[in-house]
PDB file of N, CA and C in Angstrom:
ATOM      1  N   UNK A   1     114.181 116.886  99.309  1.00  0.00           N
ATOM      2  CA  UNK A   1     115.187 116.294  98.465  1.00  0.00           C
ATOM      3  C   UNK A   1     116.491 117.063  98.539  1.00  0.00           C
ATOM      4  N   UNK A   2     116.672 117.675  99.422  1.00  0.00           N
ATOM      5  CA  UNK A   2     117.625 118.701  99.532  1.00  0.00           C
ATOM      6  C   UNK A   2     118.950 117.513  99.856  1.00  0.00           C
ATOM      7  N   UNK A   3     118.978 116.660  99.740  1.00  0.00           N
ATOM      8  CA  UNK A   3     120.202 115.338 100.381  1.00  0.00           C
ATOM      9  C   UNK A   3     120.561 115.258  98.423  1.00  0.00           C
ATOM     10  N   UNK A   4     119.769 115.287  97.920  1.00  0.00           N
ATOM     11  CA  UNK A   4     119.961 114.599  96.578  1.00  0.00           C
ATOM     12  C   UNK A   4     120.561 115.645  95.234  1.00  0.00           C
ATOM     13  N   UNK A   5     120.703 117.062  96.031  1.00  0.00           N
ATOM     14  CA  UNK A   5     120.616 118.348  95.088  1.00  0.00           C
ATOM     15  C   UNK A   5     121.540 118.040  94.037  1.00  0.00           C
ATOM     16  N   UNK A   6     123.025 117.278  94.591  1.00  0.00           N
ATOM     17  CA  UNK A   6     124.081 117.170  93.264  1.00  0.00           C
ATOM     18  C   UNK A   6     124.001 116.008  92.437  1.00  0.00           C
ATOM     19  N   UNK A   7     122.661 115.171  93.106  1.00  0.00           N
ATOM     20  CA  UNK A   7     122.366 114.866  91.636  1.00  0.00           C
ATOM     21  C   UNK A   7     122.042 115.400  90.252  1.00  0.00           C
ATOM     22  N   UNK A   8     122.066 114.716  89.397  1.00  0.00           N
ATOM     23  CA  UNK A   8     121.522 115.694  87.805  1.00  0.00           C
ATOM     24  C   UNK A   8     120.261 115.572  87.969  1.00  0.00           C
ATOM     25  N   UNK A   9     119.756 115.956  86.588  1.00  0.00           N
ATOM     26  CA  UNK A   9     118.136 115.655  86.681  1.00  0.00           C
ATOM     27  C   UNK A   9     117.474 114.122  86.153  1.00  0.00           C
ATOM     28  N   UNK A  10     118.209 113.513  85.573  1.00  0.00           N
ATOM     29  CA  UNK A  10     118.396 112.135  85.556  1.00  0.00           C
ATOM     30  C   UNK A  10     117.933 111.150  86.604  1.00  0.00           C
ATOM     31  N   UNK A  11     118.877 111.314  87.174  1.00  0.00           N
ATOM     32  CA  UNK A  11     118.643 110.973  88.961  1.00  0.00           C
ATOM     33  C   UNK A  11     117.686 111.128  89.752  1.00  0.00           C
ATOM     34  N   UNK A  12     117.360 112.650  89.615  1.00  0.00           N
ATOM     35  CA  UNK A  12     116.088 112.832  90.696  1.00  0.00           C
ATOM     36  C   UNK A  12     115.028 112.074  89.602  1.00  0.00           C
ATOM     37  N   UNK A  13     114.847 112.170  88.622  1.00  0.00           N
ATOM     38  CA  UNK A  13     113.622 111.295  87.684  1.00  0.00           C
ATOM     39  C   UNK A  13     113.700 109.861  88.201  1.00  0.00           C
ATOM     40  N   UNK A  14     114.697 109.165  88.288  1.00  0.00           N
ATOM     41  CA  UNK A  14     114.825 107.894  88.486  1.00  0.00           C
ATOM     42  C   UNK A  14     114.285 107.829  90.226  1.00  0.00           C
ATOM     43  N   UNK A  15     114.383 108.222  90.860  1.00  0.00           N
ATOM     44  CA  UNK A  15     114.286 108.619  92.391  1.00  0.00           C
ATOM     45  C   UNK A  15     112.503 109.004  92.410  1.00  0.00           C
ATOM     46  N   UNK A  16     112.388 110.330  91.333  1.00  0.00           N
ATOM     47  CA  UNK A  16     111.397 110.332  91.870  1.00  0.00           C
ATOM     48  C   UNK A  16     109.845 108.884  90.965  1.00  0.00           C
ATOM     49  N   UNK A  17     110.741 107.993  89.852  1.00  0.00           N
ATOM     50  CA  UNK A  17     109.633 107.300  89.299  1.00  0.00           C
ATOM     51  C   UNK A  17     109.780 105.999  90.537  1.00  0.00           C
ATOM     52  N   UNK A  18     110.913 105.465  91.101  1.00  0.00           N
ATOM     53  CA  UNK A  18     111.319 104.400  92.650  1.00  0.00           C
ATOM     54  C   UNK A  18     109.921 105.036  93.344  1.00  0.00           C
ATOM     55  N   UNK A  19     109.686 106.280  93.729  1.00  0.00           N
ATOM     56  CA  UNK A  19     108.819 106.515  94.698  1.00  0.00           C
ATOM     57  C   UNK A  19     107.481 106.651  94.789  1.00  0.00           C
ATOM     58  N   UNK A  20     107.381 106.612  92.843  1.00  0.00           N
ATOM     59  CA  UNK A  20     106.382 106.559  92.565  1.00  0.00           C
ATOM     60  C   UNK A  20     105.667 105.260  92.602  1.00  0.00           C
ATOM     61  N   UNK A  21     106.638 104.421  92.123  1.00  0.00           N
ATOM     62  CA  UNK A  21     106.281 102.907  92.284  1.00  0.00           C
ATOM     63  C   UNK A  21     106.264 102.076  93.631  1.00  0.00           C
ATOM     64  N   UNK A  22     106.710 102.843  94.430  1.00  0.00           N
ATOM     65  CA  UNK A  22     106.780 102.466  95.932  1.00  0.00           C
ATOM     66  C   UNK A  22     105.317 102.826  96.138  1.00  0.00           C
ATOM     67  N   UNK A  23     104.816 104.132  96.040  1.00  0.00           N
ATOM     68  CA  UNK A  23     103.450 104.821  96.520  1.00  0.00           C
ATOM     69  C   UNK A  23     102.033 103.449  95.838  1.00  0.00           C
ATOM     70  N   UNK A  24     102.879 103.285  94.564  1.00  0.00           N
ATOM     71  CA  UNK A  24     101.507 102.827  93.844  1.00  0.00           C
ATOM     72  C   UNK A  24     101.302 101.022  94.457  1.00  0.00           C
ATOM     73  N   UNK A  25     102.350 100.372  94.793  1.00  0.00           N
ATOM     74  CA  UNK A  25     102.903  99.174  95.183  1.00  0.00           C
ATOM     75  C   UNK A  25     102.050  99.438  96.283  1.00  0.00           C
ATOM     76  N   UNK A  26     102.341  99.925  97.353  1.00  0.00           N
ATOM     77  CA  UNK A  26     101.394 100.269  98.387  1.00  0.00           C
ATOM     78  C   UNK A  26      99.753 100.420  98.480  1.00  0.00           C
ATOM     79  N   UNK A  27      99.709 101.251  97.607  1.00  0.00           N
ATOM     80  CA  UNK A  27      98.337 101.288  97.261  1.00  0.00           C
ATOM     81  C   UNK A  27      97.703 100.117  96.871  1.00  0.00           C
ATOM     82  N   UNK A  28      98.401  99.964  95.868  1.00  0.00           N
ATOM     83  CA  UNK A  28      97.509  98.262  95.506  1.00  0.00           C
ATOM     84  C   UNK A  28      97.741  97.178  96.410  1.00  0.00           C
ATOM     85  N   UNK A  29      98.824  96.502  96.783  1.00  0.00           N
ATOM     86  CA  UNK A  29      98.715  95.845  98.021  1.00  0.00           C
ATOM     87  C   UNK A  29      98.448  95.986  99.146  1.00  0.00           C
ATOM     88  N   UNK A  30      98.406  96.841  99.819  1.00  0.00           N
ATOM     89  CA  UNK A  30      98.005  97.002 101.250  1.00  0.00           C
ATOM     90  C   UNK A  30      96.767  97.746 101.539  1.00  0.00           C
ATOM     91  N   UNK A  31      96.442  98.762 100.744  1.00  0.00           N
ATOM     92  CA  UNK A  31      95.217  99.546 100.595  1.00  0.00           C
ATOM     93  C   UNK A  31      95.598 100.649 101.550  1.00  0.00           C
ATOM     94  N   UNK A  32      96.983 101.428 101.291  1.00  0.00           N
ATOM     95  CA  UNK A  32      96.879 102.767 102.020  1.00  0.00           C
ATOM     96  C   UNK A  32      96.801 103.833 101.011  1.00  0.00           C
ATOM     97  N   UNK A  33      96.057 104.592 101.693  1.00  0.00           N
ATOM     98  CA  UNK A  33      95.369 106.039 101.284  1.00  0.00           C
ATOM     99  C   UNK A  33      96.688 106.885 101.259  1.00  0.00           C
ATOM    100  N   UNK A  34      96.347 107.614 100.501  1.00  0.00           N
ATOM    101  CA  UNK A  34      96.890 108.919 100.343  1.00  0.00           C
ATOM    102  C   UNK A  34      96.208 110.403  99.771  1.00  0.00           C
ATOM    103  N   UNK A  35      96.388 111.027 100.550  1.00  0.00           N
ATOM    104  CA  UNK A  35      95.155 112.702 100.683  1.00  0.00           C
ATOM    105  C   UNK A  35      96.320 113.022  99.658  1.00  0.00           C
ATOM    106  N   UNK A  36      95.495 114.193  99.274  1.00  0.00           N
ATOM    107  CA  UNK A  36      96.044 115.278  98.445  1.00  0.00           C
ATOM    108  C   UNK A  36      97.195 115.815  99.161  1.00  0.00           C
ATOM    109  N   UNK A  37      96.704 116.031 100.337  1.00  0.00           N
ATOM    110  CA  UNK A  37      97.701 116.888 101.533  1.00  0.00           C
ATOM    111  C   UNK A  37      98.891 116.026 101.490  1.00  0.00           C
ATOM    112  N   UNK A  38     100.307 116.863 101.203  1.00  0.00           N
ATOM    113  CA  UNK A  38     101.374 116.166 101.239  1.00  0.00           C
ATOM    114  C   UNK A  38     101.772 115.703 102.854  1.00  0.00           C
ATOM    115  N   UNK A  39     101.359 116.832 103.907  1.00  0.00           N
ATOM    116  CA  UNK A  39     101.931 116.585 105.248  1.00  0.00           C
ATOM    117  C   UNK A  39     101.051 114.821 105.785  1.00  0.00           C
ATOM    118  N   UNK A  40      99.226 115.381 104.809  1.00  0.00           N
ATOM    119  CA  UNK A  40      98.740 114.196 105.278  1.00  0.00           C
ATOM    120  C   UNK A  40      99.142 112.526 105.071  1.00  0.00           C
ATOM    121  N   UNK A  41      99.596 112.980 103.545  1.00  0.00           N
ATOM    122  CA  UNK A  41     100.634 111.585 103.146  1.00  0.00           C
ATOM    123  C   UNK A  41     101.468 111.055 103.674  1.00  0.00           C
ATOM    124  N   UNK A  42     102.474 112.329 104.241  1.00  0.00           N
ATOM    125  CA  UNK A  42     103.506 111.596 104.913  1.00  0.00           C
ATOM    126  C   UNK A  42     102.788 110.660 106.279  1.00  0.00           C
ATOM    127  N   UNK A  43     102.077 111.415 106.720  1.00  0.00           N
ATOM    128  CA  UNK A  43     101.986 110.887 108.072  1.00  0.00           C
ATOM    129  C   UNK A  43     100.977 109.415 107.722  1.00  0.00           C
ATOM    130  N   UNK A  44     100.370 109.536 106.926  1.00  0.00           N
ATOM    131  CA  UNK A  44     100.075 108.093 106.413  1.00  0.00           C
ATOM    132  C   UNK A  44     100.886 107.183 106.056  1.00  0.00           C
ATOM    133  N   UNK A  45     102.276 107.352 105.340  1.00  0.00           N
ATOM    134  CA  UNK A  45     103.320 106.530 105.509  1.00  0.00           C
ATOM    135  C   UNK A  45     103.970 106.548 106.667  1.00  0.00           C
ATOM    136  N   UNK A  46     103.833 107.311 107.226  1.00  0.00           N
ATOM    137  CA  UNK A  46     104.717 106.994 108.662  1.00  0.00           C
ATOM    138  C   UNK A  46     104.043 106.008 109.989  1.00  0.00           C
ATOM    139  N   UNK A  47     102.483 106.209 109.554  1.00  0.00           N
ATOM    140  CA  UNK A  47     102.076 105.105 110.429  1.00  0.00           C
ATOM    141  C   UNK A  47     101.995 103.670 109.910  1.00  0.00           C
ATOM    142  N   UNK A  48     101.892 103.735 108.974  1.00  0.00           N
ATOM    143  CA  UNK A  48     101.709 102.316 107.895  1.00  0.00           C
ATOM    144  C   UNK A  48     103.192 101.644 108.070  1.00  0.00           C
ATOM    145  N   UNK A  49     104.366 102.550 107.717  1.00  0.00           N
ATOM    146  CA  UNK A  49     105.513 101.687 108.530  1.00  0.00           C
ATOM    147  C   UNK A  49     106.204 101.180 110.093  1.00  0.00           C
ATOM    148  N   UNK A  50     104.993 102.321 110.791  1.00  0.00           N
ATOM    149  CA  UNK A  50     105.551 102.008 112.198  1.00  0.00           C
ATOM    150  C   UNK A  50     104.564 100.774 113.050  1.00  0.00           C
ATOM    151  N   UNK A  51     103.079 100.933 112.002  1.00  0.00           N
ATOM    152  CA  UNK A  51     101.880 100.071 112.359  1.00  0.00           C
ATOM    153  C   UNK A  51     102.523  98.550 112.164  1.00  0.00           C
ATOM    154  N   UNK A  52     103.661  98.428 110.963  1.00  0.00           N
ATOM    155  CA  UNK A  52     104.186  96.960 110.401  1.00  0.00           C
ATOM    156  C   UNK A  52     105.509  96.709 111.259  1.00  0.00           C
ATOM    157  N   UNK A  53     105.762  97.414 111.441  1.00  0.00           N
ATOM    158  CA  UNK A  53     106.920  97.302 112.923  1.00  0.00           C
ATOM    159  C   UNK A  53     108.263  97.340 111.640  1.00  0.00           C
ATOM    160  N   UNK A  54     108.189  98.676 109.955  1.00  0.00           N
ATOM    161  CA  UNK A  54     109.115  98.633 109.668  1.00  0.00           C
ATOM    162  C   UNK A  54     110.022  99.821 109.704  1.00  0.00           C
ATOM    163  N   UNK A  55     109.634 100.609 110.981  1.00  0.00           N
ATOM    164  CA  UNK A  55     110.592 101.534 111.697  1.00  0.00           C
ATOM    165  C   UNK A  55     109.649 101.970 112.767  1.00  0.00           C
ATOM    166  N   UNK A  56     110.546 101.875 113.781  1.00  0.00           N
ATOM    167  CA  UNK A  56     110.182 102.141 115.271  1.00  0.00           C
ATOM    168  C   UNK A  56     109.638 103.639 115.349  1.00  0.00           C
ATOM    169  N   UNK A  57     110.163 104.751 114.680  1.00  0.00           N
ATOM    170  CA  UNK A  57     109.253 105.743 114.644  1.00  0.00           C
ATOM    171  C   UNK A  57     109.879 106.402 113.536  1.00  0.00           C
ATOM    172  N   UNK A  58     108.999 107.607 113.032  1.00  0.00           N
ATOM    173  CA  UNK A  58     109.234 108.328 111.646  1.00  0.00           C
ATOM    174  C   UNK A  58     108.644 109.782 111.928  1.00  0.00           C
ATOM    175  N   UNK A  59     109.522 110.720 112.030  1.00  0.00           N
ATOM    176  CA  UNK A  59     109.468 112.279 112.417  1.00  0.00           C
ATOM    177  C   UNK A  59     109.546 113.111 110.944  1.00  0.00           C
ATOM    178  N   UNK A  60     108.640 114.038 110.686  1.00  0.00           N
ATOM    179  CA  UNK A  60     108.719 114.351 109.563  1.00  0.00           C
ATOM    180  C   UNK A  60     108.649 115.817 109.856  1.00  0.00           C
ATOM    181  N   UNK A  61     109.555 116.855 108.900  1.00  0.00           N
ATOM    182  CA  UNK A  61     109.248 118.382 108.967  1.00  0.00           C
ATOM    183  C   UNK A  61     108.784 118.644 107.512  1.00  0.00           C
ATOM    184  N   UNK A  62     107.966 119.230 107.568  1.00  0.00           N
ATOM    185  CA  UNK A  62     107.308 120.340 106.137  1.00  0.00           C
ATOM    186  C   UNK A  62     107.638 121.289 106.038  1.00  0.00           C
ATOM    187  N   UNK A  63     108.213 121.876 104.857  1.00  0.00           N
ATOM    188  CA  UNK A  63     109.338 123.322 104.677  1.00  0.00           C
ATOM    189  C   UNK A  63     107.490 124.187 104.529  1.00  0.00           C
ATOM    190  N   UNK A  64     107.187 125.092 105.289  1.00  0.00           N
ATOM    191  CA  UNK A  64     106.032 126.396 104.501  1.00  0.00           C
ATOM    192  C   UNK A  64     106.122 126.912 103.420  1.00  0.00           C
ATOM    193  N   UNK A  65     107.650 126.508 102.827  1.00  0.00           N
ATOM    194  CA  UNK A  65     107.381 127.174 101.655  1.00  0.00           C
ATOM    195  C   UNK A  65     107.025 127.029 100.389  1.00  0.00           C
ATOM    196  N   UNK A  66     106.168 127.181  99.320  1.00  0.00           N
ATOM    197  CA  UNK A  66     105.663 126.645  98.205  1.00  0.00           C
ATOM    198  C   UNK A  66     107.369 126.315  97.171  1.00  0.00           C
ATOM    199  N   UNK A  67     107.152 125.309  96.477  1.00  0.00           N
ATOM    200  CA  UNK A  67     108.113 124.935  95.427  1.00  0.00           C
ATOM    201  C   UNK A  67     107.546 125.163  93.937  1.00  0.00           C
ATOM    202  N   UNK A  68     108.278 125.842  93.054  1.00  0.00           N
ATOM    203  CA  UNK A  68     107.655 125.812  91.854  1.00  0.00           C
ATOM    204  C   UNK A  68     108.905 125.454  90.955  1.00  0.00           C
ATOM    205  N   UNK A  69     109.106 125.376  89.786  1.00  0.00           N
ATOM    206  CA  UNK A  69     110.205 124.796  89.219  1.00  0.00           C
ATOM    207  C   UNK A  69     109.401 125.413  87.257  1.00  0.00           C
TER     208      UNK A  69
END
């Protein structure tokens, strides 16, 4: 989320409940999984949109470092 930093915290809430409802939308209609593993998630969305032909490909990096807040 490092694109979104000068948002307030407002924002990232609203951003992060969109993604939440994106994840859960998914889940119930289409029946994709999601692991605990965040890297494994992504790459489960990344094939689920490239499997539907709704992006030609999706490259993802994982920071090593833990986030706490």
């Amino acid at each position: 989320m490092q694109g979104f930093d000068h948002l307030g915290a407002q924002a990232q809430r609203l951003l992060d409940n969109v993604g939440a409802g994106i994840i859960k939308f998914l889940q119930d209609e289409f029946r994709v999984s999601f692991p605990d593993d965040p890297s494994k998630t992504i790459d489960n969305l990344a094939s689920f949109f490239a499997a539907n032909e709704l992006a030609d490909e999706i490259t993802s990096q994982m920071s090593p470092s833990d986030v706490s807040a």
